[in-house]
PDB file of N, CA and C in Angstrom:
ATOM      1  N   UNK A   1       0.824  -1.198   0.000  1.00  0.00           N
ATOM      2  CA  UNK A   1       0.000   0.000   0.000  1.00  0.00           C
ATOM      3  C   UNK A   1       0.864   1.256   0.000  1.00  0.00           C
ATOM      4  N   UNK A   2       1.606   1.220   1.146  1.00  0.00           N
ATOM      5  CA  UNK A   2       2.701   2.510   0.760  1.00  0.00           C
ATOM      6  C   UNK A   2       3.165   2.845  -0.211  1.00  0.00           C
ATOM      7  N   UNK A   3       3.820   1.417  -0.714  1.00  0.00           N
ATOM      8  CA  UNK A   3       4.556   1.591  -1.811  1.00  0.00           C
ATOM      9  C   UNK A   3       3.743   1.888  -3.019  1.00  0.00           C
ATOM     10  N   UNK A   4       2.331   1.825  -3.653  1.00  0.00           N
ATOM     11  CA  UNK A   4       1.536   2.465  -4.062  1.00  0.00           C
ATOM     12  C   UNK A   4       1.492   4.056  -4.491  1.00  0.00           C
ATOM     13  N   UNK A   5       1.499   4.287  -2.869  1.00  0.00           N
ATOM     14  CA  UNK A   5       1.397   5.605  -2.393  1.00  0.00           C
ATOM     15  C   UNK A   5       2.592   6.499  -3.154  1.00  0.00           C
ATOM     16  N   UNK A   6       3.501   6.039  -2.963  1.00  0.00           N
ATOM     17  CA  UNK A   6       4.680   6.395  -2.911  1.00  0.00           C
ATOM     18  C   UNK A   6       4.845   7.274  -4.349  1.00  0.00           C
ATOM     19  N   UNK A   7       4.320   5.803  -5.358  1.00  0.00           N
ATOM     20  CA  UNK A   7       5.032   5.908  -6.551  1.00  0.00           C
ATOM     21  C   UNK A   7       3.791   6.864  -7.472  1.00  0.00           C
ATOM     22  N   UNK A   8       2.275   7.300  -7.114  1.00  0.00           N
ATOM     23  CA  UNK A   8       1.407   7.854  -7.308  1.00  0.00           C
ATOM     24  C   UNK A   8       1.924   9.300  -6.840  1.00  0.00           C
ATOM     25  N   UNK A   9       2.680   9.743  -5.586  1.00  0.00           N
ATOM     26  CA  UNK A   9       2.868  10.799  -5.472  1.00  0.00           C
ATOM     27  C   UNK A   9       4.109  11.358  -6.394  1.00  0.00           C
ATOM     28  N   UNK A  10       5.307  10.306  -6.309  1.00  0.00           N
ATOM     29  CA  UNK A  10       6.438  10.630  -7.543  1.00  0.00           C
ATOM     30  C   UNK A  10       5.921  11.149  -8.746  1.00  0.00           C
ATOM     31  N   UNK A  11       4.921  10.337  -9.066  1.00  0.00           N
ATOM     32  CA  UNK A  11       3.894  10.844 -10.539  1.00  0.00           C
ATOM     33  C   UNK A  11       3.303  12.208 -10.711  1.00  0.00           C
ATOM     34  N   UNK A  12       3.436  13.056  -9.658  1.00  0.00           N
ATOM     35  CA  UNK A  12       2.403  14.041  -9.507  1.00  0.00           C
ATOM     36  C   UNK A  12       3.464  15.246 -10.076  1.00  0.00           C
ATOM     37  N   UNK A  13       2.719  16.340 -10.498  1.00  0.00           N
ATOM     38  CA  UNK A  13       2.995  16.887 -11.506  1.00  0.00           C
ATOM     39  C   UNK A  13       2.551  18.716 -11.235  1.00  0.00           C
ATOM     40  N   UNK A  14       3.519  19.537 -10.455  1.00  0.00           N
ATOM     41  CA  UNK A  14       3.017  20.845 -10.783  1.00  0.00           C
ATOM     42  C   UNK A  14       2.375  21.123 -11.879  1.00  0.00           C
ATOM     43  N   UNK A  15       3.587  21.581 -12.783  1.00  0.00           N
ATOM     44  CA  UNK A  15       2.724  21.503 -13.923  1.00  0.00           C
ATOM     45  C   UNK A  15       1.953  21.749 -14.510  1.00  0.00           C
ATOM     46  N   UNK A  16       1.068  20.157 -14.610  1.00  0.00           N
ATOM     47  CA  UNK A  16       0.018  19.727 -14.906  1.00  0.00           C
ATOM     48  C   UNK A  16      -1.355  20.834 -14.071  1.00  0.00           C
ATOM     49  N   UNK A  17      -1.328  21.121 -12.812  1.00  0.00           N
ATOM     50  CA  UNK A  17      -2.186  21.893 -12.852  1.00  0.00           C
ATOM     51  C   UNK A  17      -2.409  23.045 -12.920  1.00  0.00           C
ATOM     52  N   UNK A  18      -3.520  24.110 -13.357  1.00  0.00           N
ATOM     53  CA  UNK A  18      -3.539  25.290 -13.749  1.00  0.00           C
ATOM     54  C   UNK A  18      -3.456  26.383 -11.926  1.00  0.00           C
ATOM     55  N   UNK A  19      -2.711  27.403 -12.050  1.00  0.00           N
ATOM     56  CA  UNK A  19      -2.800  28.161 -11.156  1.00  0.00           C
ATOM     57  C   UNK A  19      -4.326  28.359 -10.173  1.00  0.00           C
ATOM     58  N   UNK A  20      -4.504  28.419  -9.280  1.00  0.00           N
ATOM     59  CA  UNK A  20      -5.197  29.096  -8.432  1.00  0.00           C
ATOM     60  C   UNK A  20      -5.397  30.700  -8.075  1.00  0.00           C
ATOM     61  N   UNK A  21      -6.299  31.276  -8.083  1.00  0.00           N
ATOM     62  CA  UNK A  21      -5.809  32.903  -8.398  1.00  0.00           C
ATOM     63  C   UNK A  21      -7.009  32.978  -6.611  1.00  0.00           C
ATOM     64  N   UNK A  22      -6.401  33.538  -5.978  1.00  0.00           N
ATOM     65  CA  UNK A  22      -6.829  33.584  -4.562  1.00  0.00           C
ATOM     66  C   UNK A  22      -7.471  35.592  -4.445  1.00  0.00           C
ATOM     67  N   UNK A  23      -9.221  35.731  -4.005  1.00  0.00           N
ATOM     68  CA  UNK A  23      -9.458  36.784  -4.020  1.00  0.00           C
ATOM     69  C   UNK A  23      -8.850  37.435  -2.766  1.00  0.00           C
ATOM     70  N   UNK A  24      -8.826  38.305  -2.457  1.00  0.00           N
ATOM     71  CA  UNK A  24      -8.180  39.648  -1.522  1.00  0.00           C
ATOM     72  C   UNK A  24      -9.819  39.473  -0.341  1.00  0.00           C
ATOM     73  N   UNK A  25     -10.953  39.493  -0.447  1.00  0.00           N
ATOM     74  CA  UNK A  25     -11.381  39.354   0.887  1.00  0.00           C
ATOM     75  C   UNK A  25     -11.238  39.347   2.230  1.00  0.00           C
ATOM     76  N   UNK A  26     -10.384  38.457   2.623  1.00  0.00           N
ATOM     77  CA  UNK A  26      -9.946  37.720   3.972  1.00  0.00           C
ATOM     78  C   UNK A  26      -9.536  39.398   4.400  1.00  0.00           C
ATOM     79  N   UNK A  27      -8.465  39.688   3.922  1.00  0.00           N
ATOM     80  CA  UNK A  27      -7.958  41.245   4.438  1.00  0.00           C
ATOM     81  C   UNK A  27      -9.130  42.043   4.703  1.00  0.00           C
ATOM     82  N   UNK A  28     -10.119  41.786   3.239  1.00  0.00           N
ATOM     83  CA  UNK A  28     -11.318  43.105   4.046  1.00  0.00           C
ATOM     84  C   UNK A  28     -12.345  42.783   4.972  1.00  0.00           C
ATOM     85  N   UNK A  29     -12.292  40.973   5.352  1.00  0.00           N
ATOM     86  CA  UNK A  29     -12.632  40.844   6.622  1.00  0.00           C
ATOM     87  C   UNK A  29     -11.923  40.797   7.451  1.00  0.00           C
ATOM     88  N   UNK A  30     -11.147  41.066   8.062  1.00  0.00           N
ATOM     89  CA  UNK A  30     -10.351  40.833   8.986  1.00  0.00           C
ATOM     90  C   UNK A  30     -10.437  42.559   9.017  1.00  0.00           C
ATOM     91  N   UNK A  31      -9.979  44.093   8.460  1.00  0.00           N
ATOM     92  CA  UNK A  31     -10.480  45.469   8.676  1.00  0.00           C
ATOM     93  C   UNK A  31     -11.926  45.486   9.166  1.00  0.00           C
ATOM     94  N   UNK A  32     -12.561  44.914   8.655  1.00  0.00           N
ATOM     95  CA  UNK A  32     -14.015  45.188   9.144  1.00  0.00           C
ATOM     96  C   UNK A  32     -14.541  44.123  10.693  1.00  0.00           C
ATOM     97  N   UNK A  33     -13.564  43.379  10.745  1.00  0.00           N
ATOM     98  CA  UNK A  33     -13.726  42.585  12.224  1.00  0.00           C
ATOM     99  C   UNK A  33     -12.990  43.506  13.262  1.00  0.00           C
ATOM    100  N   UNK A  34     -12.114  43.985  13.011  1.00  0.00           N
ATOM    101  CA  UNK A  34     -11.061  44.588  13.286  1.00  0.00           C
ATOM    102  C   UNK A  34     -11.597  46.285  14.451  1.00  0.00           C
ATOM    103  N   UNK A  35     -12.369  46.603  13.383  1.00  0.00           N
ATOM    104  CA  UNK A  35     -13.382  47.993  13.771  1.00  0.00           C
ATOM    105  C   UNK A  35     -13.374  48.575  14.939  1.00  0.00           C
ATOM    106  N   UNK A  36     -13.809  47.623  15.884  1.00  0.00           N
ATOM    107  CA  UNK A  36     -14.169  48.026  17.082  1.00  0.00           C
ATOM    108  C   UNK A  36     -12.859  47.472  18.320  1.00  0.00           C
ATOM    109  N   UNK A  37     -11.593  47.549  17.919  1.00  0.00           N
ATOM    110  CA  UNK A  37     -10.651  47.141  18.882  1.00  0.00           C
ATOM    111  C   UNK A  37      -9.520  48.244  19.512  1.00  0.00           C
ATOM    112  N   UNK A  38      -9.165  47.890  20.649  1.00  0.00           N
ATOM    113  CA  UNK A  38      -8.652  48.213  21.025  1.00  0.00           C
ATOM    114  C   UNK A  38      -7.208  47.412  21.066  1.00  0.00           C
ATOM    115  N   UNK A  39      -5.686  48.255  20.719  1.00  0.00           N
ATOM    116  CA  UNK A  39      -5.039  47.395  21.080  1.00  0.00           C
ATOM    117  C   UNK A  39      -3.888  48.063  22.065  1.00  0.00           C
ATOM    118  N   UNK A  40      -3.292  47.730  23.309  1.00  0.00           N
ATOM    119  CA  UNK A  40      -3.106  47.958  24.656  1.00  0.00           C
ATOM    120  C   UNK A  40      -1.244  47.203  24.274  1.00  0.00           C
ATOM    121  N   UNK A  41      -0.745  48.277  25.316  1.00  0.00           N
ATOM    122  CA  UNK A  41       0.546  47.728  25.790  1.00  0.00           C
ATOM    123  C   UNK A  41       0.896  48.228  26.676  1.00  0.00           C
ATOM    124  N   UNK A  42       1.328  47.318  27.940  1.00  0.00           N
ATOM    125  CA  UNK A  42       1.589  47.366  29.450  1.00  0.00           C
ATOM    126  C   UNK A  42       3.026  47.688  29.440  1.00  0.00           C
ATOM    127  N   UNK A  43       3.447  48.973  30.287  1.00  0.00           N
ATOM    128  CA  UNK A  43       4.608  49.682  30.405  1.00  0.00           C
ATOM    129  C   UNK A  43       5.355  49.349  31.580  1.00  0.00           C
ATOM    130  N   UNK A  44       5.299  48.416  32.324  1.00  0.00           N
ATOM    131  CA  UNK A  44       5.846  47.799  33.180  1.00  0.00           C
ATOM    132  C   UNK A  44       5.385  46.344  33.311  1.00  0.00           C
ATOM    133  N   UNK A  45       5.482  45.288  32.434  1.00  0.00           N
ATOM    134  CA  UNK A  45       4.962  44.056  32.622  1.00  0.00           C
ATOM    135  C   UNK A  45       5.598  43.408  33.449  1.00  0.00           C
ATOM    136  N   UNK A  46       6.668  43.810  33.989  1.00  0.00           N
ATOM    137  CA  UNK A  46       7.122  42.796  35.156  1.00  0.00           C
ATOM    138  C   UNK A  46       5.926  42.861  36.991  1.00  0.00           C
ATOM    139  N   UNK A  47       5.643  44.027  36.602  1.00  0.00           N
ATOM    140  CA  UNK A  47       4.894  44.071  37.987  1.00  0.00           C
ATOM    141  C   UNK A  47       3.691  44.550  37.604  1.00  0.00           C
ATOM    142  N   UNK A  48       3.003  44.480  36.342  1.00  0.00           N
ATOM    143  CA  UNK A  48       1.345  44.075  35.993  1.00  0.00           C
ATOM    144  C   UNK A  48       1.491  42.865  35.239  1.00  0.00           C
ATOM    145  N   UNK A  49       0.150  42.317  36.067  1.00  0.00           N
ATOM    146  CA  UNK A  49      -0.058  40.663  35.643  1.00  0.00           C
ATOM    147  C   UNK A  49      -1.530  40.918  34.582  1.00  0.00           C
ATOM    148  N   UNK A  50      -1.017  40.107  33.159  1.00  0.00           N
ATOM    149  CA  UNK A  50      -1.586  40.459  32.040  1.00  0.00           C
ATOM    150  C   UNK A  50      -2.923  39.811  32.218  1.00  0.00           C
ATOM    151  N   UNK A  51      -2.789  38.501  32.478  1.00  0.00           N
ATOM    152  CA  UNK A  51      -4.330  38.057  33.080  1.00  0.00           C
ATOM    153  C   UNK A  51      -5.273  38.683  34.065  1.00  0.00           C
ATOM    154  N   UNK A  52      -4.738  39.165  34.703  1.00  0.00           N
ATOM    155  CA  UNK A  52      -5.451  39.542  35.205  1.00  0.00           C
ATOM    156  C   UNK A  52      -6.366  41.462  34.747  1.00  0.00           C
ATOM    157  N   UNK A  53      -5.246  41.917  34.160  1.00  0.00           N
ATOM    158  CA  UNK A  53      -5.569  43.054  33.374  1.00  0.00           C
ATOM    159  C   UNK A  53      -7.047  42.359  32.543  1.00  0.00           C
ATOM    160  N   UNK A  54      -6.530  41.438  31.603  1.00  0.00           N
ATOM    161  CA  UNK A  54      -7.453  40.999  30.921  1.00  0.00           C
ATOM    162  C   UNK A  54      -9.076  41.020  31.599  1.00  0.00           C
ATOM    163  N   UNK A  55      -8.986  40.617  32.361  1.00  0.00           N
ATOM    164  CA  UNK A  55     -10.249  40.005  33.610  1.00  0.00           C
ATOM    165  C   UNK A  55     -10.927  41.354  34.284  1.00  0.00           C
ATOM    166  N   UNK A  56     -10.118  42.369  34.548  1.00  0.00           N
ATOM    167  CA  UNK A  56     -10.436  43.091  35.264  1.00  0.00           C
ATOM    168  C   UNK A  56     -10.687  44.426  35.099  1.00  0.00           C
ATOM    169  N   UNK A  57     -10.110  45.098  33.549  1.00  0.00           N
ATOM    170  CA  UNK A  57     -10.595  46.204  32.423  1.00  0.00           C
ATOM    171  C   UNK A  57     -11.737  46.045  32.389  1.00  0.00           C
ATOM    172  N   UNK A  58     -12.507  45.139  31.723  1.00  0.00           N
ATOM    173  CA  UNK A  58     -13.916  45.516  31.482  1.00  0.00           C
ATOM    174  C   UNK A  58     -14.860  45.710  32.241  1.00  0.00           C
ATOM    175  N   UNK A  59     -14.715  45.602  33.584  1.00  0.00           N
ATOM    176  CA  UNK A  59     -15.425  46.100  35.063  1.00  0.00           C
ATOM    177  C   UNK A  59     -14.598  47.739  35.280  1.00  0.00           C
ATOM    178  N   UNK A  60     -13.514  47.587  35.194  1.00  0.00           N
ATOM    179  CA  UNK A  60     -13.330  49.016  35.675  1.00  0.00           C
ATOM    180  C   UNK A  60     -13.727  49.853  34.553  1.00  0.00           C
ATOM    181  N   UNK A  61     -13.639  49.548  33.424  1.00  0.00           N
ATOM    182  CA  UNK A  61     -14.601  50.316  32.060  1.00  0.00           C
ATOM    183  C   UNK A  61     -15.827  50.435  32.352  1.00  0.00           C
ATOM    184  N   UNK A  62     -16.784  49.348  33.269  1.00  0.00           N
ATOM    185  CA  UNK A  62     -18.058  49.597  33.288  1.00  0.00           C
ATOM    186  C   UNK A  62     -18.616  49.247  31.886  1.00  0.00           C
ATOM    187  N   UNK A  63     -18.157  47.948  31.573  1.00  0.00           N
ATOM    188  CA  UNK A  63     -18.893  47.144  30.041  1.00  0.00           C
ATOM    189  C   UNK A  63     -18.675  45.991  30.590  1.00  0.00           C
ATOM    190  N   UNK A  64     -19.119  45.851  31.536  1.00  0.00           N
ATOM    191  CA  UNK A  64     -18.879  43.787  31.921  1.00  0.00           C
ATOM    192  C   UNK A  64     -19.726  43.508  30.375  1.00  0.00           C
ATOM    193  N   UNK A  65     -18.947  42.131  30.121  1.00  0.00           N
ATOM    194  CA  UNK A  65     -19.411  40.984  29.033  1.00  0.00           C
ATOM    195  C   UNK A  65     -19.719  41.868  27.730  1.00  0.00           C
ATOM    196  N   UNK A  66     -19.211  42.984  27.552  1.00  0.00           N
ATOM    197  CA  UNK A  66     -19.569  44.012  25.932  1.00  0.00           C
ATOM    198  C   UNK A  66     -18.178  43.921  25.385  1.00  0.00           C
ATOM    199  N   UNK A  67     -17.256  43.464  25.985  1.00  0.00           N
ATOM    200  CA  UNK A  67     -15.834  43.022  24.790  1.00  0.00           C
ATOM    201  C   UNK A  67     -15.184  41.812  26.042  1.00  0.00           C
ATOM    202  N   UNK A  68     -14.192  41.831  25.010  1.00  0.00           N
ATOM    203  CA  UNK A  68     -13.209  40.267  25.605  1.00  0.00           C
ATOM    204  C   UNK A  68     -11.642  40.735  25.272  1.00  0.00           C
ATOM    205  N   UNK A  69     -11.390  40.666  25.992  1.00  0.00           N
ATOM    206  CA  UNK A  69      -9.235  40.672  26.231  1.00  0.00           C
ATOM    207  C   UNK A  69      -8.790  39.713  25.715  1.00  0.00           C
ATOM    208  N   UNK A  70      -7.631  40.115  25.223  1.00  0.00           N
ATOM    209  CA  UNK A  70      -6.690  39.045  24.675  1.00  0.00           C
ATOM    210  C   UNK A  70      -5.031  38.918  24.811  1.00  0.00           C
ATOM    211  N   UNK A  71      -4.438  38.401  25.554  1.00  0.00           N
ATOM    212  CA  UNK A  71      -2.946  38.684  25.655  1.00  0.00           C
ATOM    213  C   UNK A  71      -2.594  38.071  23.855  1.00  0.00           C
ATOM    214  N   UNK A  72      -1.622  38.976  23.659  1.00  0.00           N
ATOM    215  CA  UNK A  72      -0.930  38.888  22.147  1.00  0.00           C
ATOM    216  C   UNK A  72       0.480  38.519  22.400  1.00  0.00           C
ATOM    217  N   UNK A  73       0.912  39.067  23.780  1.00  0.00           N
ATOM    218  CA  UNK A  73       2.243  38.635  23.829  1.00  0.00           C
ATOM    219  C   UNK A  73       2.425  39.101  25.904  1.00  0.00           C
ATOM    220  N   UNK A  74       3.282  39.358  26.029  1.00  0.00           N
ATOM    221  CA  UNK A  74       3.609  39.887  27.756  1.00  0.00           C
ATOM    222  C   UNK A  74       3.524  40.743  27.892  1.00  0.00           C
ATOM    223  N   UNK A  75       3.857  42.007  27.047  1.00  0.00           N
ATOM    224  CA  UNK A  75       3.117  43.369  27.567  1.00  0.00           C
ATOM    225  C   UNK A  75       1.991  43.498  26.241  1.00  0.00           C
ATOM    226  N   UNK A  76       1.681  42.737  25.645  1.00  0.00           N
ATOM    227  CA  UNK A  76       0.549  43.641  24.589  1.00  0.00           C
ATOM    228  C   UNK A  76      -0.444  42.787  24.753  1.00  0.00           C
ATOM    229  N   UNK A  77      -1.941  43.280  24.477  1.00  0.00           N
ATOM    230  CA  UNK A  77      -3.082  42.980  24.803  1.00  0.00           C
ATOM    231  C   UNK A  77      -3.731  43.305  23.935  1.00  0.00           C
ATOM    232  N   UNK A  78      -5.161  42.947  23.502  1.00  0.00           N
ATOM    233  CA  UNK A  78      -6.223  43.377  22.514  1.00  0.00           C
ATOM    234  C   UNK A  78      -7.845  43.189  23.133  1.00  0.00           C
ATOM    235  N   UNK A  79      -8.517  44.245  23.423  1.00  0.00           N
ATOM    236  CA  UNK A  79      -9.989  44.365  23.530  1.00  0.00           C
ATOM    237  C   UNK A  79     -10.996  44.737  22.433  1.00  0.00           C
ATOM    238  N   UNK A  80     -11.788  43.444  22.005  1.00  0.00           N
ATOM    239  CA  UNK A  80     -12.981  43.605  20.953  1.00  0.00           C
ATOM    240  C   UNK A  80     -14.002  43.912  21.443  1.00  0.00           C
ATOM    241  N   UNK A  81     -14.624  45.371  21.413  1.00  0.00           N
ATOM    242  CA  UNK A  81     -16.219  45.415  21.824  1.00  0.00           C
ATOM    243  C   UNK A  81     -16.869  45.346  21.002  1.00  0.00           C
ATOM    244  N   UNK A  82     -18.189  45.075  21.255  1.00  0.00           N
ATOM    245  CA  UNK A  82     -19.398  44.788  20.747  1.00  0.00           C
ATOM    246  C   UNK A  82     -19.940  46.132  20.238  1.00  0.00           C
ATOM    247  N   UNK A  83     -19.612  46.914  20.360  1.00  0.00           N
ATOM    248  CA  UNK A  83     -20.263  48.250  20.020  1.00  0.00           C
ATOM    249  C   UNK A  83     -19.246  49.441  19.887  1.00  0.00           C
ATOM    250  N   UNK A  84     -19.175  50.185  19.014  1.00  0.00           N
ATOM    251  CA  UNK A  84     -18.659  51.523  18.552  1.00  0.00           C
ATOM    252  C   UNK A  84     -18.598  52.351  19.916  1.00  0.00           C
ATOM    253  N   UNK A  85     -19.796  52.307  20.539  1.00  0.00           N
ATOM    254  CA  UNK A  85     -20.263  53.069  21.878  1.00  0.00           C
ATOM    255  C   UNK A  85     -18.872  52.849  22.912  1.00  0.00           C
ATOM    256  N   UNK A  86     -19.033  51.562  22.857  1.00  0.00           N
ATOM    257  CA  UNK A  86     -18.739  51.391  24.142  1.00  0.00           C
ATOM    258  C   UNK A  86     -17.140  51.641  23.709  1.00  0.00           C
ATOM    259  N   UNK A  87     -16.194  51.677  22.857  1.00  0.00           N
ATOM    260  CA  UNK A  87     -14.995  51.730  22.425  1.00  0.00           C
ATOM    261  C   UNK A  87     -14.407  53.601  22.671  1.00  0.00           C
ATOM    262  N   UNK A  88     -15.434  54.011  22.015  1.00  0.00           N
ATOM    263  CA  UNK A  88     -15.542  55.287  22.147  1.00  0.00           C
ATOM    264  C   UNK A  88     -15.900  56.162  23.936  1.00  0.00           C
ATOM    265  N   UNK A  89     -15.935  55.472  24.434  1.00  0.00           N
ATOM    266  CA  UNK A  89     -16.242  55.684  26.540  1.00  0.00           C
ATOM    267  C   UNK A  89     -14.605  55.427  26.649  1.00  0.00           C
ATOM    268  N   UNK A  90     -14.441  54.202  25.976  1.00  0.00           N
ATOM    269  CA  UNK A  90     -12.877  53.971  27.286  1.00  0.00           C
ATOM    270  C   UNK A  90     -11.783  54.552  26.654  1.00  0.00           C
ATOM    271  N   UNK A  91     -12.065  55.364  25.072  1.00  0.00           N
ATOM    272  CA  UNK A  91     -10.618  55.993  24.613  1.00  0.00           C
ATOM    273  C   UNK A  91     -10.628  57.412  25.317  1.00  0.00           C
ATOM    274  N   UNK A  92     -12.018  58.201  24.810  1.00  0.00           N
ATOM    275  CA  UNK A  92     -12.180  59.482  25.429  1.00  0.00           C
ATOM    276  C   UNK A  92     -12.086  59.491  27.224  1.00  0.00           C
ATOM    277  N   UNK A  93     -12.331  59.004  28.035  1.00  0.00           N
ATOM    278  CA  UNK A  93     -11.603  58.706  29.496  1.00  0.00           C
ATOM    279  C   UNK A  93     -10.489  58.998  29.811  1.00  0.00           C
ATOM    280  N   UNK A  94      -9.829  59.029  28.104  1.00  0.00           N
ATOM    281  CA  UNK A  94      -8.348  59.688  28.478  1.00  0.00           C
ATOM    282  C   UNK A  94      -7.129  58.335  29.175  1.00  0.00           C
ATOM    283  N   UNK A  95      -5.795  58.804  29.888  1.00  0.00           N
ATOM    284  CA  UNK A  95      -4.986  57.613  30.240  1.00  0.00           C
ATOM    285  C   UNK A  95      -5.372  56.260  31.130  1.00  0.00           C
ATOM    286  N   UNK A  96      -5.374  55.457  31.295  1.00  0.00           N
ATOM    287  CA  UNK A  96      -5.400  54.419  32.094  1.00  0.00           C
ATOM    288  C   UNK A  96      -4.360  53.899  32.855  1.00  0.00           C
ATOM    289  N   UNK A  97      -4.764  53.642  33.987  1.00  0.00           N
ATOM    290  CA  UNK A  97      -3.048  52.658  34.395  1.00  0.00           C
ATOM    291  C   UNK A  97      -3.581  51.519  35.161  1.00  0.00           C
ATOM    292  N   UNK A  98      -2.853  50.247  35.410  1.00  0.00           N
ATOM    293  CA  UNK A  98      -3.392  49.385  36.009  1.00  0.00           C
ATOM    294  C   UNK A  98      -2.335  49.054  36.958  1.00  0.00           C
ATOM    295  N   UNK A  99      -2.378  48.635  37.895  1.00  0.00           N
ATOM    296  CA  UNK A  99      -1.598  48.123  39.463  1.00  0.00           C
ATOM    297  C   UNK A  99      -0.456  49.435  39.521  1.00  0.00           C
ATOM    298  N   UNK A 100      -0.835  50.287  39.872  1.00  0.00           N
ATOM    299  CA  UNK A 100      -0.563  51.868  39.782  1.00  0.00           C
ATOM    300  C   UNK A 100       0.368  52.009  38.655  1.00  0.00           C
ATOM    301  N   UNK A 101       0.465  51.609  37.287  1.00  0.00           N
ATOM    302  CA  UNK A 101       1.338  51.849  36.396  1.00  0.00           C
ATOM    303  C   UNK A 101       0.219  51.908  35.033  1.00  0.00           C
ATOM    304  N   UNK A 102       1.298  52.678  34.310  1.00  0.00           N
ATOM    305  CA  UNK A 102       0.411  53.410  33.189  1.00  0.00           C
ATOM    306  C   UNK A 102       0.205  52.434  32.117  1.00  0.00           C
ATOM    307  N   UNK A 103      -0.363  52.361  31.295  1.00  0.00           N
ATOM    308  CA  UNK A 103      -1.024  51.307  30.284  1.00  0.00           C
ATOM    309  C   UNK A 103      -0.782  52.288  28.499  1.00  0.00           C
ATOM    310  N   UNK A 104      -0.907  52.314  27.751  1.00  0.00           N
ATOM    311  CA  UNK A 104      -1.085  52.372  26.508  1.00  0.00           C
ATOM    312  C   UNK A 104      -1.929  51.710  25.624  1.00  0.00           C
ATOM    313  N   UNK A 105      -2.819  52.747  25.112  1.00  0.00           N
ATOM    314  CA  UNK A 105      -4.305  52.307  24.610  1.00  0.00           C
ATOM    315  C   UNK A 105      -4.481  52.897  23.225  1.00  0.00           C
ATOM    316  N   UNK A 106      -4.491  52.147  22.115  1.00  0.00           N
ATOM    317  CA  UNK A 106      -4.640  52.658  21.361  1.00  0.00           C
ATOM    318  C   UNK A 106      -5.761  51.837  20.096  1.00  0.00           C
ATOM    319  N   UNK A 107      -6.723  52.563  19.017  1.00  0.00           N
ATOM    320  CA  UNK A 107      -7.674  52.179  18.321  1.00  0.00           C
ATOM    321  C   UNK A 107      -6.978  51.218  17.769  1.00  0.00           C
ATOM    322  N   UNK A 108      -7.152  50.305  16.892  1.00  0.00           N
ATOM    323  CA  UNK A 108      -6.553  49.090  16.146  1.00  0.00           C
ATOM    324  C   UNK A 108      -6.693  50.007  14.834  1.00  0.00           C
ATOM    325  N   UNK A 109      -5.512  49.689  14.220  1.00  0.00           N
ATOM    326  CA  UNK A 109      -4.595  50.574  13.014  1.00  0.00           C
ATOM    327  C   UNK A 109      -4.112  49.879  11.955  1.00  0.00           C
ATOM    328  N   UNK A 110      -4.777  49.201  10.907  1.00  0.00           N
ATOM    329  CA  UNK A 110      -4.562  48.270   9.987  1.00  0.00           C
ATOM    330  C   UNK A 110      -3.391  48.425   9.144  1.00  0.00           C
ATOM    331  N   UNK A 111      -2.778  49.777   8.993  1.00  0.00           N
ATOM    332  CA  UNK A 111      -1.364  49.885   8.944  1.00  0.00           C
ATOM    333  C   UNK A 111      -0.595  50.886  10.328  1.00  0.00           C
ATOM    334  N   UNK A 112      -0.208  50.360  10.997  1.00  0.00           N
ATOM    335  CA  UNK A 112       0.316  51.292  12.326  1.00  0.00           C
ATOM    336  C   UNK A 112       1.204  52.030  11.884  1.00  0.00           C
ATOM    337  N   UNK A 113       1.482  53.216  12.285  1.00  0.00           N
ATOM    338  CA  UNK A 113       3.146  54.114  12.573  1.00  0.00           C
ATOM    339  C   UNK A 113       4.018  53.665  13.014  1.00  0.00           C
ATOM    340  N   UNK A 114       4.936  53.939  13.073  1.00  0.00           N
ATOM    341  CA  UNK A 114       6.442  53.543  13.290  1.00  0.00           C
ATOM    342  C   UNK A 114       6.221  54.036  15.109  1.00  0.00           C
ATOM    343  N   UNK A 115       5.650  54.753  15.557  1.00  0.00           N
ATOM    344  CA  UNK A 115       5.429  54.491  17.477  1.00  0.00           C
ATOM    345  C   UNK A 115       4.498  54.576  17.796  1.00  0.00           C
ATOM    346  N   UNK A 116       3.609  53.210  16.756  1.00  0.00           N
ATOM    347  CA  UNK A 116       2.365  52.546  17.642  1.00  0.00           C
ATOM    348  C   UNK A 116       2.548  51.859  18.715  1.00  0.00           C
ATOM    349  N   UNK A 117       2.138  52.072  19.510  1.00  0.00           N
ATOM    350  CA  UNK A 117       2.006  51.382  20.855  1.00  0.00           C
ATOM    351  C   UNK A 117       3.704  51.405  21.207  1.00  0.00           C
TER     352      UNK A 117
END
């Protein structure tokens, strides 16, 4: 049977098949999923704990269960809300800091600047 296998795949043939031409979509879903995020980076991650940031932003925002946190890495984070509204409350609020240290908050930027976040 392997050996079957084997000699059916040796046979196989770029080639032989015609290109695939792949549409651009995915990108303009992923901007339009994208919309309503926030994306965050912690300026002292040794002494703020990211899980718990995660857990505990959207109560001190006052949107329990209207977005969800996401660690991206050890100091960077991402919040998706459910609503324009509610995105627009926690930027205009101005700075944030969490376990008395300052945070960095910024809209999600489908091409960022050179000192995003």
């Amino acid at each position: 049977m392997s050996f079957e296998l084997d000699r059916a795949l040796q046979k196989m043939s770029i080639e032989e098949d015609k290109p695939i031409k792949l549409r651009t979509i995915p990108r303009a879903c992923a901007r339009e999923r994208n919309v309503c995020n926030i994306m965050g980076r912690l300026l002292n991650p040794d002494n703020q704990k990211m899980s718990s940031l995660i857990h505990d932003m959207p109560r001190l925002w006052k949107i329990n269960n209207k977005c969800r946190g996401f660690a991206l890495s050890q100091d960077r984070f991402q919040f998706v809300f459910d609503s324009e509204t509610d995105l627009a409350t926690v930027l205009e609020a101005g700075a944030w800091t969490y376990d008395d240290w300052s945070m960095t908050l910024e809209r999600y930027d489908e091409k960022p600047h050179e000192d995003y976040l």
